[in-house]
C-alpha atoms as a PDB file:
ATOM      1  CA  UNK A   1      70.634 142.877  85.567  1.00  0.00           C
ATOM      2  CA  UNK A   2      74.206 144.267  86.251  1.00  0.00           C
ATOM      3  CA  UNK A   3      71.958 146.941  88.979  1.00  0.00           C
ATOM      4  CA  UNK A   4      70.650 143.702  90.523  1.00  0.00           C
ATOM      5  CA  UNK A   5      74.022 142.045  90.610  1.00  0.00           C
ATOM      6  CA  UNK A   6      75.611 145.174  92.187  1.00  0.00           C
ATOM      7  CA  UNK A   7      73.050 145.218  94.918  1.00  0.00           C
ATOM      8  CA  UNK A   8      73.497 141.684  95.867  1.00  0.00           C
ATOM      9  CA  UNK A   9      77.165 141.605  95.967  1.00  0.00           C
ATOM     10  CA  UNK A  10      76.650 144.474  98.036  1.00  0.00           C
ATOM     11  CA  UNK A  11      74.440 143.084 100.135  1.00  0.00           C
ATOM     12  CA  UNK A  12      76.855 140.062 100.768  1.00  0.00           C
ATOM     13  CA  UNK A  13      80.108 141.749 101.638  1.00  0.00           C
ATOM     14  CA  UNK A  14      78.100 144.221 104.111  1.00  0.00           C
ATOM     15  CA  UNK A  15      76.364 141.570 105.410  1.00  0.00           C
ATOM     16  CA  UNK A  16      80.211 139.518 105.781  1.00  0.00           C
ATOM     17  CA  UNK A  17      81.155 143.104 107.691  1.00  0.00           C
ATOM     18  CA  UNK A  18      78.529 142.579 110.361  1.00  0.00           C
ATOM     19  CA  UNK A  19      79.214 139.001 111.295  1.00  0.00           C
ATOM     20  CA  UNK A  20      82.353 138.611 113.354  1.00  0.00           C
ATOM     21  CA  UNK A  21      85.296 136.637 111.788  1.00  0.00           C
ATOM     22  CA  UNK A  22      85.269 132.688 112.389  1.00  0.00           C
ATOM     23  CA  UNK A  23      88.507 131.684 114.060  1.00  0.00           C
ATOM     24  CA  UNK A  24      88.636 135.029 117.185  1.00  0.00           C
ATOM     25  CA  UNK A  25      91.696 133.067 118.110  1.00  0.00           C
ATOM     26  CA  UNK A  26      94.183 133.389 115.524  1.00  0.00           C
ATOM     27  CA  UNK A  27      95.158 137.006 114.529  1.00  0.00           C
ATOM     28  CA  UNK A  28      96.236 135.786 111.538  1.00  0.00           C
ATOM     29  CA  UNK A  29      93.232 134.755 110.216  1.00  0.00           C
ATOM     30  CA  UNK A  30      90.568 137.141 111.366  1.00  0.00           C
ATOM     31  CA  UNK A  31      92.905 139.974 109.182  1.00  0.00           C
ATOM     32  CA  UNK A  32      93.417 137.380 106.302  1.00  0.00           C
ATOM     33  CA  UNK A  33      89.106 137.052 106.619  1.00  0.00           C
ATOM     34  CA  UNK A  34      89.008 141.029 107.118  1.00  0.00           C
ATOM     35  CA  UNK A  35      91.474 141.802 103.683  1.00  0.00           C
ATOM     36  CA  UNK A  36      89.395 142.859 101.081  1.00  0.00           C
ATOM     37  CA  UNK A  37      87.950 146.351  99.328  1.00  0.00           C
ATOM     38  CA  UNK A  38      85.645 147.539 101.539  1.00  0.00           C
ATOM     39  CA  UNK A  39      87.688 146.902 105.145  1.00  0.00           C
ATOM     40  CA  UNK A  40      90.836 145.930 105.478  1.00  0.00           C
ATOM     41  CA  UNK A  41      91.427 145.533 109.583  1.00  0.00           C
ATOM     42  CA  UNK A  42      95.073 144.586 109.140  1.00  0.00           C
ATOM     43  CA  UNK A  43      95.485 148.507 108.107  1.00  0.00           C
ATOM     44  CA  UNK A  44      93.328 149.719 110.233  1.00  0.00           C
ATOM     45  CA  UNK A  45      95.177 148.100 113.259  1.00  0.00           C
ATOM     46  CA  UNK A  46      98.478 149.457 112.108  1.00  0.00           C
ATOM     47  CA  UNK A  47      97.092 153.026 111.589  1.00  0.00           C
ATOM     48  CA  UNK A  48      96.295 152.738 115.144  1.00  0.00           C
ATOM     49  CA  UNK A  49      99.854 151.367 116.324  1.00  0.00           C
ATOM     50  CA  UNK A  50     101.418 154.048 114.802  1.00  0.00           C
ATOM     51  CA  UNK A  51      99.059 157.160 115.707  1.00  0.00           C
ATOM     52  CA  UNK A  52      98.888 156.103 119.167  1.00  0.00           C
ATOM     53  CA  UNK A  53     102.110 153.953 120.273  1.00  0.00           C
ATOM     54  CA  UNK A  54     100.122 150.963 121.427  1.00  0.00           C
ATOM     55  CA  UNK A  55     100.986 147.596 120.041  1.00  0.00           C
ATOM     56  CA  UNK A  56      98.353 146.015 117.005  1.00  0.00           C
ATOM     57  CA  UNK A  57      98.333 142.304 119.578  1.00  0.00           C
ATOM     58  CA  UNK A  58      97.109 144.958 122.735  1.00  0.00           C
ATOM     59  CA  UNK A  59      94.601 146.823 120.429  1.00  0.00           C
ATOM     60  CA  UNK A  60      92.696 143.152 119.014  1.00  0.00           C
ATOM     61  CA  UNK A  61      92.994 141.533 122.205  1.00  0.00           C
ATOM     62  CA  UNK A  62      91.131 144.243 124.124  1.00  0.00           C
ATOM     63  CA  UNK A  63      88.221 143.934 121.295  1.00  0.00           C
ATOM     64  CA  UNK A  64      88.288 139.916 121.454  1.00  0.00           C
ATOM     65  CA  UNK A  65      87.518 140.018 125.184  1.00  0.00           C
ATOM     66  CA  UNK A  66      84.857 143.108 125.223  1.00  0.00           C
ATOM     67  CA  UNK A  67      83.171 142.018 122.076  1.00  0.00           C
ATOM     68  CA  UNK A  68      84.643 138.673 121.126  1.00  0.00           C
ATOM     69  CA  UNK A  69      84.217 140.775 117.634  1.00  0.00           C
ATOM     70  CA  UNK A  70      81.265 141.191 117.090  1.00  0.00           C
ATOM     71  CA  UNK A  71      80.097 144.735 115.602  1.00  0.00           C
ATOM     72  CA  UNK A  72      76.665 144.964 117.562  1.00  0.00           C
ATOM     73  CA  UNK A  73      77.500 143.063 121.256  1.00  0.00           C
ATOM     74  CA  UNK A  74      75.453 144.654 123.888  1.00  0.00           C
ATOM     75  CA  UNK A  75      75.865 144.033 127.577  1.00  0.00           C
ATOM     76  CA  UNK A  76      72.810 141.679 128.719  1.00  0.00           C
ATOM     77  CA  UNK A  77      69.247 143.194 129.899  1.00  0.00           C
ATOM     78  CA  UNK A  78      68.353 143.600 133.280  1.00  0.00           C
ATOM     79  CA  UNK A  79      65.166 141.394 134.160  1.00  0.00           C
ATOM     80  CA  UNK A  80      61.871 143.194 136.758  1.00  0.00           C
ATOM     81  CA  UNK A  81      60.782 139.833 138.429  1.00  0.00           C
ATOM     82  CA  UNK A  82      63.096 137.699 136.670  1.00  0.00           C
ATOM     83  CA  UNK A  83      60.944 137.181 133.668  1.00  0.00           C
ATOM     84  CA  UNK A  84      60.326 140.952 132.275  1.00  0.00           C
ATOM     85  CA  UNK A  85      63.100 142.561 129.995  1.00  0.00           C
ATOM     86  CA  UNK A  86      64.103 145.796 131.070  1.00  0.00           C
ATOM     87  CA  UNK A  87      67.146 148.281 130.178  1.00  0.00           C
ATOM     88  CA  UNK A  88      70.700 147.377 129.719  1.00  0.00           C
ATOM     89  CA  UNK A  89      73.653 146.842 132.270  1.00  0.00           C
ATOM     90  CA  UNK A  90      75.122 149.762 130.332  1.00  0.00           C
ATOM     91  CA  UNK A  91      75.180 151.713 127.549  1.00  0.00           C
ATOM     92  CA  UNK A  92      78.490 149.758 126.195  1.00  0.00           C
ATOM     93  CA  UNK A  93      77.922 149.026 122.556  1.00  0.00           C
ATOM     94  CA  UNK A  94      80.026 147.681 119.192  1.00  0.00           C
ATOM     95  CA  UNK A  95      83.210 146.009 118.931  1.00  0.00           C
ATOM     96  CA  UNK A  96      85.047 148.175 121.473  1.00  0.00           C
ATOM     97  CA  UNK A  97      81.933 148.254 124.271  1.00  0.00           C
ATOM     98  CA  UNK A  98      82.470 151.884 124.221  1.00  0.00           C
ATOM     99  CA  UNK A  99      80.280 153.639 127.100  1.00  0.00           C
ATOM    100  CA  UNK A 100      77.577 156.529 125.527  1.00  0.00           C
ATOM    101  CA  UNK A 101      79.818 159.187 127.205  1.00  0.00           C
ATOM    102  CA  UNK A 102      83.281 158.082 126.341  1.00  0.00           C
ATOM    103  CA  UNK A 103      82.533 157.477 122.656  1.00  0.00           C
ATOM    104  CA  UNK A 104      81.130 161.224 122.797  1.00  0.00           C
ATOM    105  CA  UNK A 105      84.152 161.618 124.242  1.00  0.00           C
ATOM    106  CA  UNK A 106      86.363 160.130 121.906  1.00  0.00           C
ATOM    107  CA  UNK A 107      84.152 162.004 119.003  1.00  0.00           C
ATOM    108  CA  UNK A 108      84.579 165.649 120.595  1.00  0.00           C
ATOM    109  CA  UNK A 109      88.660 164.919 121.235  1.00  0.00           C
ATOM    110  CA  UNK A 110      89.494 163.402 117.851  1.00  0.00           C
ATOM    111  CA  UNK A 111      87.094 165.149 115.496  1.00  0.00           C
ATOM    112  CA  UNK A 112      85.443 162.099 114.293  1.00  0.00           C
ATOM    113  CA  UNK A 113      81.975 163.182 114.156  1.00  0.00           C
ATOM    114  CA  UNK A 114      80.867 160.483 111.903  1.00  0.00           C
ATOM    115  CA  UNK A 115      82.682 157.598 113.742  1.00  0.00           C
ATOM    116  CA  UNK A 116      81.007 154.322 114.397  1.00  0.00           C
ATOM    117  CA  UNK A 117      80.891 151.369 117.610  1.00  0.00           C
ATOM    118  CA  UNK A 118      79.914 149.249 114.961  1.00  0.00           C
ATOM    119  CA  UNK A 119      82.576 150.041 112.446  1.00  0.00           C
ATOM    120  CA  UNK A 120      85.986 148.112 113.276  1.00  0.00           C
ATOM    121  CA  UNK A 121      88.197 151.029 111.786  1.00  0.00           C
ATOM    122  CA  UNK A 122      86.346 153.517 114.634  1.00  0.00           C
ATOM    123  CA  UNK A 123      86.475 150.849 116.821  1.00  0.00           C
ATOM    124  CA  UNK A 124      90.101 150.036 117.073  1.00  0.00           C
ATOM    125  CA  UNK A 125      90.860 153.836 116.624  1.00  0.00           C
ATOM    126  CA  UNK A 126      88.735 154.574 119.978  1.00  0.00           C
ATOM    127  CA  UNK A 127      90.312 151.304 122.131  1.00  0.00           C
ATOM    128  CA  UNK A 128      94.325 153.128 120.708  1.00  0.00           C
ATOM    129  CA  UNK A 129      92.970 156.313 122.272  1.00  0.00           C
ATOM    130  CA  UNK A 130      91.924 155.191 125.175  1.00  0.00           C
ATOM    131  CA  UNK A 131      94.597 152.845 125.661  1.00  0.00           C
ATOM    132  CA  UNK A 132      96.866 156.239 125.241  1.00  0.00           C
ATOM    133  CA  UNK A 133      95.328 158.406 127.229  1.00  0.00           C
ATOM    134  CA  UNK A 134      95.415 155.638 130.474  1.00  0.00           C
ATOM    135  CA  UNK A 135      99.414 155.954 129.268  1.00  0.00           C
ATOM    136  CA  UNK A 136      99.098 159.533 129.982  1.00  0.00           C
ATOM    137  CA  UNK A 137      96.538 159.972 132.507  1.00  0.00           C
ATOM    138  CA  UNK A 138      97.890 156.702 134.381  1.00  0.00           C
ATOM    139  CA  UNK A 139     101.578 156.121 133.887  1.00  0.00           C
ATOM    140  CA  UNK A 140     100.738 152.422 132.079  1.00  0.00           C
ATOM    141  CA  UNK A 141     103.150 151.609 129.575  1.00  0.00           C
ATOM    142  CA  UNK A 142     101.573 151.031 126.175  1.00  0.00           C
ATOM    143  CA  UNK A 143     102.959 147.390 126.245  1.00  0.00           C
ATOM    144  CA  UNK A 144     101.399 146.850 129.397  1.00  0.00           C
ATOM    145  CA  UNK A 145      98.765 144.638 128.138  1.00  0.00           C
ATOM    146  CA  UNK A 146      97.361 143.761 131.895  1.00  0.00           C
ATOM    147  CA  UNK A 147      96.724 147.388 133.175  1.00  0.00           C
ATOM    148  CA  UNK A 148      95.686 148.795 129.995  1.00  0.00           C
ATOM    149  CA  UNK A 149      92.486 146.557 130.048  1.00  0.00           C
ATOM    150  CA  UNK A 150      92.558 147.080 133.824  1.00  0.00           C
ATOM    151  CA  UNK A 151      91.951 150.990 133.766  1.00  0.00           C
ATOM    152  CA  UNK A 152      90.206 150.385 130.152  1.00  0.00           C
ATOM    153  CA  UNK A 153      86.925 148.336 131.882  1.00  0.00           C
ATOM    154  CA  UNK A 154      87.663 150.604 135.400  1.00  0.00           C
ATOM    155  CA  UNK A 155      88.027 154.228 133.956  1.00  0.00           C
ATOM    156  CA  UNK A 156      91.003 155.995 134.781  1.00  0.00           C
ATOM    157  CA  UNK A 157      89.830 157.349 138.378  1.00  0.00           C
ATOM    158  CA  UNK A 158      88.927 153.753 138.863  1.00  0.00           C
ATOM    159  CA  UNK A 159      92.083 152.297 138.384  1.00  0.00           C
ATOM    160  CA  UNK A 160      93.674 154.774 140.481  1.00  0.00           C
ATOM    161  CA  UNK A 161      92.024 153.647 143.351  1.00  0.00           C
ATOM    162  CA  UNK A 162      92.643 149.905 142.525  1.00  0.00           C
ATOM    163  CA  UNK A 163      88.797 149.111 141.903  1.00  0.00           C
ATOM    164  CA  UNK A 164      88.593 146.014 140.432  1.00  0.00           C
ATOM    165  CA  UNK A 165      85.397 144.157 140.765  1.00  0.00           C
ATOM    166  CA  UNK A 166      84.368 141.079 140.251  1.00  0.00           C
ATOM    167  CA  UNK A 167      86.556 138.531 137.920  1.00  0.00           C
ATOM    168  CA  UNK A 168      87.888 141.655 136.372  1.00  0.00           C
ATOM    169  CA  UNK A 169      91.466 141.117 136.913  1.00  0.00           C
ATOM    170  CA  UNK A 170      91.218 137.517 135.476  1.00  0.00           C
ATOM    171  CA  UNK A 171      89.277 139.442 132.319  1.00  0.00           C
ATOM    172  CA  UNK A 172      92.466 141.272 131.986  1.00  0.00           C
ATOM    173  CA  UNK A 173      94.862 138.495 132.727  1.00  0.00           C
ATOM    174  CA  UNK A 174      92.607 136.617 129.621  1.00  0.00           C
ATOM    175  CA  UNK A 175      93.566 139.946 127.555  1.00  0.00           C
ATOM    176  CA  UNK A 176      97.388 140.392 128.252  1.00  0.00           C
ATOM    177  CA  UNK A 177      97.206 136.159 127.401  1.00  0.00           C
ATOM    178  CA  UNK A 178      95.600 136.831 124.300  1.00  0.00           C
ATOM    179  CA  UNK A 179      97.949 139.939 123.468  1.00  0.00           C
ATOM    180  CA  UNK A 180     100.624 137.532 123.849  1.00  0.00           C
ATOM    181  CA  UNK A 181      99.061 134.856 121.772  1.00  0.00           C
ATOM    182  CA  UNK A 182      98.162 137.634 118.877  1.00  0.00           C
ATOM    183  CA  UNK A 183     102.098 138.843 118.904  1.00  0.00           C
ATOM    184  CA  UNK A 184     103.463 135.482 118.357  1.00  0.00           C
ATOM    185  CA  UNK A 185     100.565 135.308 115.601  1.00  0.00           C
ATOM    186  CA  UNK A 186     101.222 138.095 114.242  1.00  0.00           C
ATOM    187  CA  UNK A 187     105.071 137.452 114.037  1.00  0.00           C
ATOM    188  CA  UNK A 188     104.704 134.137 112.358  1.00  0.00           C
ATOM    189  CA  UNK A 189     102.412 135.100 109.663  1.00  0.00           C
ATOM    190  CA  UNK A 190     104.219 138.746 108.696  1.00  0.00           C
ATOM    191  CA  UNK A 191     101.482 140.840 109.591  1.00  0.00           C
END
């Protein structure tokens, strides 16, 4: 009976992992839904602020506009005719949309053989790298919420040479908005 028990509650909180916190908004709630034995995001985020120098508000925001948190978002399918289902867009996958070759990347640079997409911990960890190596490679301060997720989505060649397609620089106008939104957050609650 207690075996069975186990398994269930188990079975629950993983299950709790996987589905992306109710209120994406308020930064103050997805860590207060994210506090508990098995994760604790709050933590995670900090670990990340202070191994890499960029700010917990940049680090969430980036994730709540590539993945709107979710630990398994893939970009859409491509369609043959319209009506068949074909590959992907990309090969971005998990909270952070991490490209195939970037998260190998990430893997071969930090040691972290093991690390997830879907895990948040992994997640935020690869979005602080990335966000310091644009610093470095790029000149962007790490409070520069704007061109971080600029030359995040771009690459860092791309954002050298100002390619921006598409929407993207309302994307990261939406992200340095939500950065902002997360610090005040953030600040009110004690986080």
């Amino acid at each position: 009976m207690r075996v069975a028990f186990f398994i269930a509650l188990m079975a629950v909180t993983l299950s709790a992992c996987a589905s992306p916190p109710s209120r994406i908004t308020n930064a103050c709630a997805i860590f207060e839904q994210r506090d508990g034995l098995f994760n604790n995001w709050a933590r995670d985020a900090k670990s990340v602020e202070r191994e890499y120098g960029v700010p917990v508000p940049t680090l969430m925001a980036t994730i709540y506009v590539e993945s709107g948190f979710r630990a398994y978002a893939k970009p859409p399918r491509k369609y043959i005719l319209g009506i068949i289902p074909w590959g992907r867009v990309s090969s971005a996958y998990g909270y952070a949309q991490a490209l195939d070759g970037t998260w190998d990347t990430y893997k071969k640079d930090t040691g972290r053989w093991a690390a997830s997409r879907s895990d948040f911990g992994d997640a935020i960890r690869f979005v602080g790298w990335y966000h310091y190596r644009s610093h470095v490679k790029n000149g962007i301060p790490l409070t520069d919420s704007y061109n971080l997720y600029l030359a995040y989505y771009s690459g860092h060649a791309g954002y050298d040479r100002g390619q921006f397609s598409g929407g993207l620089k309302q994307t990261a106008q939406k992200s340095a908005g939500m950065a902002a939104k997360y610090e005040a957050q953030l600040r009110s609650c004690g986080y």
